[in-house]
Protein backbone atom coordinates (compact mmCIF):
# COMPACT_ATOMS: atom_id res chain seq x y z
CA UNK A 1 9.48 -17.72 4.20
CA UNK A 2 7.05 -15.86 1.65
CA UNK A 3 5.26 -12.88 2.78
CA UNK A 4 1.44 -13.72 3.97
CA UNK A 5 -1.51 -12.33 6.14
CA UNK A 6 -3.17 -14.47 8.53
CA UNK A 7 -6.83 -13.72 9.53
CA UNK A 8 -8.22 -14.45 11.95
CA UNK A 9 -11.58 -13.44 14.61
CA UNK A 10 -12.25 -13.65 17.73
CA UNK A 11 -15.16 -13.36 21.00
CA UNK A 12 -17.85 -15.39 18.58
CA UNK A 13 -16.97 -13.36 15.65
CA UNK A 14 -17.52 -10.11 17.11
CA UNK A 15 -13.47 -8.71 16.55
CA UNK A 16 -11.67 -9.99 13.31
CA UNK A 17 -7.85 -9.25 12.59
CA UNK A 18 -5.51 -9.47 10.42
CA UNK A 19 -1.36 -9.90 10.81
CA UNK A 20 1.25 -9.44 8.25
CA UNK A 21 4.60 -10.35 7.58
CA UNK A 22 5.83 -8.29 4.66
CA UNK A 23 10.18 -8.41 5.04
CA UNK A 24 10.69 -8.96 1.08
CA UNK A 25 7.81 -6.85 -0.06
CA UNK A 26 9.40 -3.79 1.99
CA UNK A 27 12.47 -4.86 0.55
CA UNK A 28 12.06 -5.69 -3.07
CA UNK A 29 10.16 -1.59 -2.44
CA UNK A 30 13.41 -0.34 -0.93
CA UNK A 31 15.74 -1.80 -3.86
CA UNK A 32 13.39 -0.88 -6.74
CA UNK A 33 13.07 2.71 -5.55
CA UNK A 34 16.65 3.08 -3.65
CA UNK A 35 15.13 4.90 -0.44
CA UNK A 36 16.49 5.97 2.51
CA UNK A 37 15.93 3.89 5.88
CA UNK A 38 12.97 6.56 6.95
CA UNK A 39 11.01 6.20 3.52
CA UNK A 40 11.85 2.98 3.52
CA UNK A 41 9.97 2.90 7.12
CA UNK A 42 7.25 5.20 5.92
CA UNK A 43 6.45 3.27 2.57
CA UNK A 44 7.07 -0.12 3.89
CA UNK A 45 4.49 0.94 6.95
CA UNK A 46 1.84 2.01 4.13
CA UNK A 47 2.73 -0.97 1.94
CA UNK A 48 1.87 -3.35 4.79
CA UNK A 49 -1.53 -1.66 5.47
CA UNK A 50 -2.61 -1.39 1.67
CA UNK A 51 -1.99 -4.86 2.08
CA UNK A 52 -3.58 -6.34 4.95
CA UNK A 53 -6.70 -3.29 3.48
CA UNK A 54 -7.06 -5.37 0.26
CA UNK A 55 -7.79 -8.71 2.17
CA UNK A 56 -11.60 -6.36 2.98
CA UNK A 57 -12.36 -6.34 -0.46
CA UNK A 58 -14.91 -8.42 -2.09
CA UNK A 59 -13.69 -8.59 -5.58
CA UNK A 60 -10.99 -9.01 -7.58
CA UNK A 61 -11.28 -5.97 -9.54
CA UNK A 62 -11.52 -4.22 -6.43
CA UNK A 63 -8.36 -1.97 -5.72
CA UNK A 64 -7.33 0.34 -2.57
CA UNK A 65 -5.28 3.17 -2.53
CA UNK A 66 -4.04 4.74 0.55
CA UNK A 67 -2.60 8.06 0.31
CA UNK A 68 -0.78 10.13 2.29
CA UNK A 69 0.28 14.43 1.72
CA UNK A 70 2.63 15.94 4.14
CA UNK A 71 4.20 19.07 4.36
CA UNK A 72 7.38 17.15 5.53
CA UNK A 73 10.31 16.25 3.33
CA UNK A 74 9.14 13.02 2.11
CA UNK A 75 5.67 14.97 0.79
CA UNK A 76 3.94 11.90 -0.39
CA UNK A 77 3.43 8.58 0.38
CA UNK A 78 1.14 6.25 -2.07
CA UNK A 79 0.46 2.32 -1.44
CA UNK A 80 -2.11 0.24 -4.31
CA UNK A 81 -3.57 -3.07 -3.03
CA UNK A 82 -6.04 -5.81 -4.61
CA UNK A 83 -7.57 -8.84 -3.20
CA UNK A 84 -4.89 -10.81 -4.49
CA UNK A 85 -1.88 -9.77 -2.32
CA UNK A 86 -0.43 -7.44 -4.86
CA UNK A 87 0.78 -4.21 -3.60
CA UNK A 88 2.56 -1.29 -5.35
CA UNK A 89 3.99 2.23 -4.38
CA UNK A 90 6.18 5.04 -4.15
CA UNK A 91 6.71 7.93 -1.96
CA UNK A 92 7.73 11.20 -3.59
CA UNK A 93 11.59 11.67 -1.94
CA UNK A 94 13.57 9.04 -1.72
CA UNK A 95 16.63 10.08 -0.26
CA UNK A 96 15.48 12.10 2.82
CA UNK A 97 17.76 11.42 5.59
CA UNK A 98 16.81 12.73 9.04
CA UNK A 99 18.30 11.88 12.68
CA UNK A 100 16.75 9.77 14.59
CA UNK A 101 13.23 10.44 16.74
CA UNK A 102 13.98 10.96 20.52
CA UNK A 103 13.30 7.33 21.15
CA UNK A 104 15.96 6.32 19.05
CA UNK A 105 13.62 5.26 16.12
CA UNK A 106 13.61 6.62 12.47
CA UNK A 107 11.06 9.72 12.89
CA UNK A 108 8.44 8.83 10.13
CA UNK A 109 6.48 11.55 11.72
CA UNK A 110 8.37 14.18 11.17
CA UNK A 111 9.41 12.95 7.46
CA UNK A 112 5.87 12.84 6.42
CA UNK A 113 5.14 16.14 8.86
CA UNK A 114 0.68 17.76 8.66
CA UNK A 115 -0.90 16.74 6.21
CA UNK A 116 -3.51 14.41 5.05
CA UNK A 117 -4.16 10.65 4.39
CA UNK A 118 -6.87 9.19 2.09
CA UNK A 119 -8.42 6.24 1.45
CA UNK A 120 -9.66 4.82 -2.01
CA UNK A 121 -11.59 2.08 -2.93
CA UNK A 122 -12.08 1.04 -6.27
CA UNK A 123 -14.64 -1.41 -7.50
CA UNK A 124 -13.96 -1.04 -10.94
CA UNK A 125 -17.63 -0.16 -12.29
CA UNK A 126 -17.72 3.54 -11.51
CA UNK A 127 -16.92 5.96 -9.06
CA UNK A 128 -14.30 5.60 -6.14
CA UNK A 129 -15.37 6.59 -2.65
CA UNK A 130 -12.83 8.50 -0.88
CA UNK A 131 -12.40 9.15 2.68
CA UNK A 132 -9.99 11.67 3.76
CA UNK A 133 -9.02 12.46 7.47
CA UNK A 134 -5.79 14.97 8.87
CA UNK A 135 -3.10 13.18 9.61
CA UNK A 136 -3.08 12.36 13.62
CA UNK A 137 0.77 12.04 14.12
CA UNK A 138 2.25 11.17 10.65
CA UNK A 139 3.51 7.78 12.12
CA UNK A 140 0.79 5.65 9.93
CA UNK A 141 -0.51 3.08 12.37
CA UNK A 142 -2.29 5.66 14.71
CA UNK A 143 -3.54 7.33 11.41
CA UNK A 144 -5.20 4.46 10.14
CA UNK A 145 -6.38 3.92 13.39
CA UNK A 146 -8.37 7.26 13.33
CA UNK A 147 -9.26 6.99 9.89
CA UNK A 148 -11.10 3.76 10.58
CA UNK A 149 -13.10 5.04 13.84
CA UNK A 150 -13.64 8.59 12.03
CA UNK A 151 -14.31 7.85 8.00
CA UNK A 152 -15.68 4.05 8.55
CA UNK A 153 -17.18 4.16 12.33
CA UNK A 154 -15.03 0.94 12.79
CA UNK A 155 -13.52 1.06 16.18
CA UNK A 156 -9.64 -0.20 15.01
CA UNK A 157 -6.57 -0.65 15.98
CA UNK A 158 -3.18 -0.69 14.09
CA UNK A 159 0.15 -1.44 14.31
CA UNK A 160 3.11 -0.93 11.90
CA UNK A 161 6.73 -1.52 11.87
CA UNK A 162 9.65 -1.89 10.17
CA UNK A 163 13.11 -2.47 11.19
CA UNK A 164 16.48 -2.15 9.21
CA UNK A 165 19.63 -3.47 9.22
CA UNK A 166 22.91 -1.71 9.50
CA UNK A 167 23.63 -1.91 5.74
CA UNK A 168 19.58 -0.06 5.49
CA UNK A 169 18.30 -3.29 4.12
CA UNK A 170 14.72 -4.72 5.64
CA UNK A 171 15.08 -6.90 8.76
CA UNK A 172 12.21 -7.19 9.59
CA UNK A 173 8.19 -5.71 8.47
CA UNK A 174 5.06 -6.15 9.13
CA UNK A 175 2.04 -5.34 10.67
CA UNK A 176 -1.91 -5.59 12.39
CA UNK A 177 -5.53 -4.70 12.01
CA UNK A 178 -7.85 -5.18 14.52
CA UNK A 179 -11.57 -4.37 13.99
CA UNK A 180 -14.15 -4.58 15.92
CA UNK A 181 -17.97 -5.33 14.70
CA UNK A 182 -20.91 -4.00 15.86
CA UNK A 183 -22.37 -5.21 19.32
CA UNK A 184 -19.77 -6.46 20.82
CA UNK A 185 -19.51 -6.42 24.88
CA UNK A 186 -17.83 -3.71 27.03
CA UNK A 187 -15.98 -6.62 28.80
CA UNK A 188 -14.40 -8.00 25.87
CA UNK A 189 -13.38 -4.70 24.55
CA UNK A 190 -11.93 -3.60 28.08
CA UNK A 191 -9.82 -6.86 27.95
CA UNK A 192 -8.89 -7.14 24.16
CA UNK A 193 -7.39 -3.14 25.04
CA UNK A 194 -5.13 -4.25 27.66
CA UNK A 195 -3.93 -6.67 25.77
CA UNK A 196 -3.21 -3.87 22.96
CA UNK A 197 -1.42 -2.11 25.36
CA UNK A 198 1.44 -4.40 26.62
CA UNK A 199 2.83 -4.86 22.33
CA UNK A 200 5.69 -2.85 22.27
CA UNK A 201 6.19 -2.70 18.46
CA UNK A 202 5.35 -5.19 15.95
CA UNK A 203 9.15 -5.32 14.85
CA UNK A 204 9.81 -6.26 18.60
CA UNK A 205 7.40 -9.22 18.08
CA UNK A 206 8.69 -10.31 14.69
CA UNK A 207 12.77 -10.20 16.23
CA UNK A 208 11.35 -12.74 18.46
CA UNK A 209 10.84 -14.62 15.97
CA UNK A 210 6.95 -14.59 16.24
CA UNK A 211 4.69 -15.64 12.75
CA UNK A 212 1.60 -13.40 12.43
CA UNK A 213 -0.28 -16.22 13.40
CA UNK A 214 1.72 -16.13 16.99
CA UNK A 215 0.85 -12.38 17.04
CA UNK A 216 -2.73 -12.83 16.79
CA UNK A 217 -2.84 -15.30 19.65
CA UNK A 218 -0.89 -12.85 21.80
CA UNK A 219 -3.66 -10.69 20.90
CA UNK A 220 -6.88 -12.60 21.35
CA UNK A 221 -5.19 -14.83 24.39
CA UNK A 222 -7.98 -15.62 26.35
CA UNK A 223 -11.06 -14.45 23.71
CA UNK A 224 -11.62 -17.71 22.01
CA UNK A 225 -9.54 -17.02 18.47
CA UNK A 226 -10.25 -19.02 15.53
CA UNK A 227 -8.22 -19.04 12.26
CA UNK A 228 -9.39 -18.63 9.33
CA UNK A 229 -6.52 -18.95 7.10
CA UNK A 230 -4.30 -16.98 4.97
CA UNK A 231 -3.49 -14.84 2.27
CA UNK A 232 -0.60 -14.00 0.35
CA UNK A 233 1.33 -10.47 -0.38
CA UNK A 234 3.76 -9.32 -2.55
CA UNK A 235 5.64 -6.50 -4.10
CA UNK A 236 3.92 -6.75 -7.39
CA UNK A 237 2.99 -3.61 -10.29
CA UNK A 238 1.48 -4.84 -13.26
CA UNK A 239 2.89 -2.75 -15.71
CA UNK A 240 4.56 -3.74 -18.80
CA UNK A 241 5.67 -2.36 -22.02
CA UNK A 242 2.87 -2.84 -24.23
CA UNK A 243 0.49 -1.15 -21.51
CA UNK A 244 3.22 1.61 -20.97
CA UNK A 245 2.97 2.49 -25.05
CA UNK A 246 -0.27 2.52 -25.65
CA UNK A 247 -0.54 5.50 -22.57
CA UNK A 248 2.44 6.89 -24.02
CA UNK A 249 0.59 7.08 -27.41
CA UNK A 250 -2.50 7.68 -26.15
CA UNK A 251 -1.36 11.74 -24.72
CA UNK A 252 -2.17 14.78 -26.09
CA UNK A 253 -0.47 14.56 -29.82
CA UNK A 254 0.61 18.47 -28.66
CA UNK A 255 2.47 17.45 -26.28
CA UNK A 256 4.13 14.68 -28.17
CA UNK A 257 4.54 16.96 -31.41
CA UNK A 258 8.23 18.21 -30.51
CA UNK A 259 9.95 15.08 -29.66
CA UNK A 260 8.21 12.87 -32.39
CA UNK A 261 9.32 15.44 -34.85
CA UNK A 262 13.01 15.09 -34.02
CA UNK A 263 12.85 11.02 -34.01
CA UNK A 264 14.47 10.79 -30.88
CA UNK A 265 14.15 7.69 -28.64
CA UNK A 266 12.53 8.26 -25.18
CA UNK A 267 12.36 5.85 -21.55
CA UNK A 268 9.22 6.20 -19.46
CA UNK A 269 9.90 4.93 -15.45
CA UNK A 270 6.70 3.18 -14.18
CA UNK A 271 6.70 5.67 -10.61
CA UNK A 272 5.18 2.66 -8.75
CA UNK A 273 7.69 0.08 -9.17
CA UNK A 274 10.44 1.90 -10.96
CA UNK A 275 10.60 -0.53 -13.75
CA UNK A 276 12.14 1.46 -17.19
CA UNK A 277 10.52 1.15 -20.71
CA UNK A 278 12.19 2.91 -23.94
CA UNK A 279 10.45 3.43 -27.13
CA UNK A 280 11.24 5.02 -30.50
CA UNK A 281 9.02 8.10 -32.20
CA UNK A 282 8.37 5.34 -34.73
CA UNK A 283 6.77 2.88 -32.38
CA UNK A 284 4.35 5.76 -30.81
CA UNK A 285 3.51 6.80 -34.05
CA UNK A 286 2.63 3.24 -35.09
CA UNK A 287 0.53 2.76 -31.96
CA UNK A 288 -0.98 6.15 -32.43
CA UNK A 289 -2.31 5.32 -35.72
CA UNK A 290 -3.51 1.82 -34.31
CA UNK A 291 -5.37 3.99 -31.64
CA UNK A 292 -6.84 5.72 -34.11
CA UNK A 293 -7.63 2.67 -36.72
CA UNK A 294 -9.80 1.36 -32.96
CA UNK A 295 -11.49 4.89 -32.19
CA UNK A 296 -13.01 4.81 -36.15
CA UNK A 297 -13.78 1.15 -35.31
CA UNK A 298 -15.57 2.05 -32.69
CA UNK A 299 -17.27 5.16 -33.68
CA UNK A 300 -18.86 2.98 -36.78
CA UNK A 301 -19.95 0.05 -34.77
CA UNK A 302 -17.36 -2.13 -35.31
CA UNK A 303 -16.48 -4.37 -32.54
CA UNK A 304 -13.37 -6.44 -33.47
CA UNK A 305 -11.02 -3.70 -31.63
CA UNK A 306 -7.55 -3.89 -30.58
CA UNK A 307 -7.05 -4.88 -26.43
């Protein structure tokens, strides 16, 4: 089965959710960037959210990034989303290996440690906003959670998982988003909480062999759900070589001076996906002087430019 998010709302529109299953996005994460079970955890947690995030925006060339700075061992943790599923990231140690939290669990928390986490969203026609909270606990799900309430005013809830097998491949990932909208009755809110409060994990729910769909009608039992389809997600980066050389090329010249000089061959690894590019000093120059050939283009009015 492919990865998806099903949406859903629920008491006459007044909550909407979102659920997630995301087992070969985590993975296809874990293999590309050959992390440990707890980043795997922490990045596969993020991943999950950027993605279920990116179903909110209203555009294509909209983008999200969620970010998160720790003093811990992993230091950072970065997840990119769009509206199309696609999701991308990286954490900045791979290999940390820690025991296990008292509960038995990997301890995200204490890999990630104080720190920060920050949300961008891009439009794509001028400035990101950024909202950037401390960290509550460094688990991910009850971060979100206050970043919603505290940088939005959206009254959220989240919940994260993912589980690993014995040979630290993904078992099992995914995820929800609950949001409330303005208005809505003390009642419902009272009931929709207990509810919230008997999950035990999401991984728990998905070992059971519950769909997201399933988990959203555990959720809204009794508050009048209605579907409203789905969407799908997937490990995806968007980089390729010919993108990858013309940033190569397009660097301070000063910086490139030494190593073009000796003719020497050089590999650039994409840090969101891992993927590994290697070009030749004569290729950058070539594109460098194309760069240039565009910039005179430009500068004179000319509007048949390279792309």
């Amino acid at each position: 089965m492919n990865d998806y998010i099903a949406i859903a709302t629920a008491a006459n529109h007044h909550i909407r959710a979102y659920a997630a299953t995301t087992r070969l996005t985590v993975e296809q994460a874990r293999r590309r960037h050959d992390t440990s079970p707890v980043v795997t955890a922490a990045l596969g947690r993020l991943l999950t959210a950027a993605g279920m995030m990116g179903v909110l925006l209203k555009s294509e060339e909209e983008t999200v990034t969620l970010r998160i700075s720790g003093d811990g061992p992993i230091g950072t943790v970065i997840a990119v989303a769009d509206a199309a599923g696609n999701v991308k990231g990286y954490a900045g140690e791979n290999g940390v290996d820690l025991p296990p939290s008292p509960q038995g669990k990997l301890d995200v928390g204490r890999a990630i440690g104080t720190g920060t986490l920050s949300v961008t969203r891009d439009a794509g026609t001028g400035e990101p906003f950024t909202g950037t909270i401390e960290l509550v606990s460094g688990e991910i799900a009850e971060d979100l959670t206050a970043y919603f309430a505290i940088s939005e005013q959206t009254p959220s809830s989240v919940g994260l998982g993912v589980l690993m097998n014995r040979d630290n491949t993904v078992r099992h990932a995914g995820g929800f988003l609950v949001q409330l909208m303005p208005q809505v009755e003390d009642e419902i809110v009272e009931k929709l909480e207990a509810r919230l409060r008997t999950i035990h994990s999401v991984t728990a729910m998905l070992e059971q062999g519950m769909t997201p769909e399933d988990i959203l009608a555990y959720i809204f039992e009794g508050l009048g759900m209605e579907r409203m389809g789905t969407r799908p997600v997937r490990f995806h980066c968007g980089c390729s070589r010919s993108k990858t050389l013309r940033i190569l090329a397009g660097l301070d010249p000063k910086a490139l001076d030494e190593w073009l000089s000796k003719g020497l061959d050089t590999e650039v690894v994409c840090e969101y996906c891992g993927e590994r590019y290697t070009f030749s000093a004569q290729e950058v120059l070539e594109m460098m002087a194309a760069r240039r050939t565009e910039c005179e283009k430009k500068e004179n009015g000319d509007t048949d430019s390279l792309t």
